[in-house]
Protein backbone atom coordinates (compact mmCIF):
# COMPACT_ATOMS: atom_id res chain seq x y z
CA UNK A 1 -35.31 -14.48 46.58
CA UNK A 2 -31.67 -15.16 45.18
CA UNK A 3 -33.36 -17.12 42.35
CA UNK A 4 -35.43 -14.19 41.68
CA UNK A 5 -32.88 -11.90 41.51
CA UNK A 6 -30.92 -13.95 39.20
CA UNK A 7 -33.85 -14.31 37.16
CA UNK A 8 -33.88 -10.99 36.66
CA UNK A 9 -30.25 -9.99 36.22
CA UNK A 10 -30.30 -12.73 33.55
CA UNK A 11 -33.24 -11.03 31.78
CA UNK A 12 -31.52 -7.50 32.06
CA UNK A 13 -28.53 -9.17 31.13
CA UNK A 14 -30.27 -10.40 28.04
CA UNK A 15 -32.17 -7.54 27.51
CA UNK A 16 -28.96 -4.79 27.39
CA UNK A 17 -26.70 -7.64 24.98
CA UNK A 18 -29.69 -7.84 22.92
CA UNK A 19 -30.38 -3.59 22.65
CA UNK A 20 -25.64 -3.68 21.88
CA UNK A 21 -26.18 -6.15 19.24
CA UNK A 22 -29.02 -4.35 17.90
CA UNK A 23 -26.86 -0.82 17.99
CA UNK A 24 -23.66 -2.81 16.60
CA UNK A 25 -26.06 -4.35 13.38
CA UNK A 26 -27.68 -0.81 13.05
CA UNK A 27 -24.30 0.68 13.02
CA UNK A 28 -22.72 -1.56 10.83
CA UNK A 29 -25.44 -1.37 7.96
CA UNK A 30 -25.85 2.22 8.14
CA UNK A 31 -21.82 3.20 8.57
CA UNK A 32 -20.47 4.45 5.28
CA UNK A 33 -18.11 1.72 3.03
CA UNK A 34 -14.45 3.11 3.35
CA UNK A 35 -13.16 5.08 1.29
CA UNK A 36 -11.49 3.31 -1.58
CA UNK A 37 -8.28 5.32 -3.56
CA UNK A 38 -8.64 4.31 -7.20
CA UNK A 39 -5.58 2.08 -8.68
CA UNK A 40 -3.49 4.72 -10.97
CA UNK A 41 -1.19 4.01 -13.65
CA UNK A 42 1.91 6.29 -13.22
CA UNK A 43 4.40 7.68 -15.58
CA UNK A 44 7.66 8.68 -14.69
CA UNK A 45 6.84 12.14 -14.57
CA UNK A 46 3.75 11.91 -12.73
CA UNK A 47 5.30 9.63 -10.16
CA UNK A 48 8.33 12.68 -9.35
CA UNK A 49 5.50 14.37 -8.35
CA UNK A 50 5.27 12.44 -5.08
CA UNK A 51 8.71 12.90 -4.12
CA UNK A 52 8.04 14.39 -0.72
CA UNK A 53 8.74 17.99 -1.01
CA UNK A 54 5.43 18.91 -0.79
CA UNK A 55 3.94 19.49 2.85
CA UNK A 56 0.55 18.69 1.59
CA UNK A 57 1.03 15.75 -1.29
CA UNK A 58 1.46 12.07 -0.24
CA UNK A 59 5.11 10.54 -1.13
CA UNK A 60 5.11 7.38 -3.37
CA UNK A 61 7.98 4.88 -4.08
CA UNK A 62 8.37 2.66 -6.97
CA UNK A 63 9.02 -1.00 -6.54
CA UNK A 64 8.86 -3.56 -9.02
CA UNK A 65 6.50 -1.47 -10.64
CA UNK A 66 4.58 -1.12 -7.96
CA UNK A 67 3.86 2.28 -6.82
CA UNK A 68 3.42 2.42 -2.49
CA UNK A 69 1.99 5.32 -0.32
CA UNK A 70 5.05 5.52 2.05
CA UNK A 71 4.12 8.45 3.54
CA UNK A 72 2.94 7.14 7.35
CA UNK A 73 7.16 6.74 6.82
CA UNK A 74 7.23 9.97 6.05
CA UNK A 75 10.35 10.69 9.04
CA UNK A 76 12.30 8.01 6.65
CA UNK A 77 10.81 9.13 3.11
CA UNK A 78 9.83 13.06 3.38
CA UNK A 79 12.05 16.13 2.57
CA UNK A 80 15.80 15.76 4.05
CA UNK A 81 14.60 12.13 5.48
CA UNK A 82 17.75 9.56 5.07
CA UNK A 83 15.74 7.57 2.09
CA UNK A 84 14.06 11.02 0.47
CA UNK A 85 16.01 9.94 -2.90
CA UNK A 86 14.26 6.71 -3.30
CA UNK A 87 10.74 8.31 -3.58
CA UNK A 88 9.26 9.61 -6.39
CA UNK A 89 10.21 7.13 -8.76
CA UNK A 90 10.87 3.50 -9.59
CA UNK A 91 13.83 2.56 -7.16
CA UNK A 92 13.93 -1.13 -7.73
CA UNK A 93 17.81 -1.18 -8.23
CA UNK A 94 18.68 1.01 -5.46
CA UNK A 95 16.09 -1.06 -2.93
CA UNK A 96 18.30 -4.42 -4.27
CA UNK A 97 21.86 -2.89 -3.90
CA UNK A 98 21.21 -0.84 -0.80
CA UNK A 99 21.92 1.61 -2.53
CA UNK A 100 21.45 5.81 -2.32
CA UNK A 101 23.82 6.33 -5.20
CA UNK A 102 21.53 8.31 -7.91
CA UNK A 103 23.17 5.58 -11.03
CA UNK A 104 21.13 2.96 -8.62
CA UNK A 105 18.22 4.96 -8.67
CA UNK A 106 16.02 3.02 -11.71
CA UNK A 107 13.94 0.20 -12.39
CA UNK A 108 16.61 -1.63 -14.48
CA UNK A 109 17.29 -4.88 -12.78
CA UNK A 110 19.85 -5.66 -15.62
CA UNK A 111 23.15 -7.19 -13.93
CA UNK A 112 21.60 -7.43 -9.98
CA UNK A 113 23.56 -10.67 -8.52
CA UNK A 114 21.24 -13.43 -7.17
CA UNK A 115 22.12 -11.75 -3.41
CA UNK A 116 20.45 -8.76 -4.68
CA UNK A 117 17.57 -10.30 -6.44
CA UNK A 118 16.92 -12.68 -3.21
CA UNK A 119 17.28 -8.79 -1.08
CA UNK A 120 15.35 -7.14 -3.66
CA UNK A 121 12.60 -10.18 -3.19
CA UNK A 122 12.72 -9.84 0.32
CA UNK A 123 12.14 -6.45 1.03
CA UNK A 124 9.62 -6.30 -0.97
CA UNK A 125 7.20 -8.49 0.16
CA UNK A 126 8.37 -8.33 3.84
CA UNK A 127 8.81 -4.72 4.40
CA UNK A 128 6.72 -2.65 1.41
CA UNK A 129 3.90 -5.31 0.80
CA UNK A 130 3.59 -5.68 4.50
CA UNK A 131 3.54 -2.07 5.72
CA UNK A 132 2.32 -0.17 2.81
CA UNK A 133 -0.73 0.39 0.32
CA UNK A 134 -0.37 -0.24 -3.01
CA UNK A 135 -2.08 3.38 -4.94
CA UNK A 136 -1.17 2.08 -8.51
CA UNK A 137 1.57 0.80 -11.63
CA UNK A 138 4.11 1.98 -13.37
CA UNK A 139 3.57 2.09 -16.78
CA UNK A 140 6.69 0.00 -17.52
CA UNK A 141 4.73 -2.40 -15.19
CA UNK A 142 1.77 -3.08 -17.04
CA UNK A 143 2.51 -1.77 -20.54
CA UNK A 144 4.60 -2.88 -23.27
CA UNK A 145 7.20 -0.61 -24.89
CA UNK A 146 4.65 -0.38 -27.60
CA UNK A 147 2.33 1.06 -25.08
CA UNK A 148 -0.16 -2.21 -25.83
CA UNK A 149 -1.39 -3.94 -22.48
CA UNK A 150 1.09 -6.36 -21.06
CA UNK A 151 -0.77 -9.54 -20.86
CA UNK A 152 1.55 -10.88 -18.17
CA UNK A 153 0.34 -7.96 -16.17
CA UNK A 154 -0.66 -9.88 -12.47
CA UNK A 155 -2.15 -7.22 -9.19
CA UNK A 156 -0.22 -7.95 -6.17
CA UNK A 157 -2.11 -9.43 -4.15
CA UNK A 158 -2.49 -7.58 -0.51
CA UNK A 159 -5.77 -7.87 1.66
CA UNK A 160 -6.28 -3.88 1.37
CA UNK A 161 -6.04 -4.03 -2.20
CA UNK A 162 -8.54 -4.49 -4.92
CA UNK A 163 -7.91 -4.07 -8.87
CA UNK A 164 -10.46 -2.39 -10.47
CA UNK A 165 -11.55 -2.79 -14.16
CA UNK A 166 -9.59 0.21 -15.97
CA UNK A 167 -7.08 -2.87 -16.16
C-alpha cells in the first residue's frame, strides 16, 4: 500500500512539474521581447531638455559622453534635488572635481589632476555604469568637430545595452 501510494504521488508529482514546465515554455515563447529604447545621439540642446523640471520627462546626465537615465534617482537628480545641476548636460568635470560649481559644469577634462581622472574613472564605471541605463551619446562623443564619424567611437559595454546600426 505505501509503495502504491508513492507510486502515485511520484506520477502526480511528475505529472503537475511536467503541466509548470509546459506553462513556463508556453509563457516564455509567447511573452512579448522587452521593450528596447533606441540609442540617441544628443546635442547639447536636446540633452537640457532632460534636466528634471519636467514632472513627466525622464532626467539624463552626461558622462564621458555618455548620456544615463538617472531618473529611478530622481530624489538626488529631479527639481530642487541636491545634484539637479548636474543633469541635463555633459557633467564630466563637475562628476571628477566633486564639484556643483556651474564653471565645473562641462565636458572639458582639460587640466583634471590624476586624483580626479582616477575619481572621474571610478564613479563612472562603479556608480553610473553600474546603476544606470545608458539611452544614447553626446555628439562630442562620437563625432568629430567636423561633424564626420569619430572612428575611435567604442559602445560601453553594459549587459542591458545593445548598439544598434544608426552607428
Amino acid at each position: 500500500m505505501a509503495d502504491g501510494f508513492r507510486l502515485a504521488l511520484a506520477v502526480l508529482g511528475l505529472a503537475l512539474l511536467g503541466s509548470q514546465e509546459a506553462r513556463t515554455e508556453r509563457e516564455l515563447r509567447f511573452k512579448p521581447a522587452p521593450q528596447e529604447r533606441p540609442v540617441r545621439l544628443f546635442t547639447e540642446s536636446e540633452l537640457a531638455r532632460y534636466n528634471g523640471q519636467e514632472e513627466d520627462q525622464p532626467i539624463y546626465l552626461a558622462v564621458k559622453g555618455v548620456v544615463f537615465d538617472v531618473s529611478s534617482g530622481k530624489e538626488f537628480y529631479g527639481k530642487g534635488a541636491p545634484y539637479n545641476a548636474l543633469v541635463g548636460k555633459d557633467s564630466t568635470r563637475g562628476i571628477a572635481k566633486m564639484s556643483l560649481d556651474p564653471a565645473d559644469l562641462s565636458h572639458d577634462t582639460t587640466g583634471l589632476t590624476t586624483e580626479e581622472l582616477q575619481s572621474l574613472d571610478e564613479t563612472f564605471n562603479n556608480v553610473y555604469k553600474a546603476k544606470y541605463p545608458i539611452v544614447g551619446y553626446t555628439a562630442q562623443r562620437i563625432l568629430n568637430e567636423d561633424g564626420s564619424p569619430n572612428p575611435d567611437f567604442k559602445p560601453e559595454d553594459q549587459p542591458h545595452f545593445s548598439i544598434k546600426d544608426e552607428f
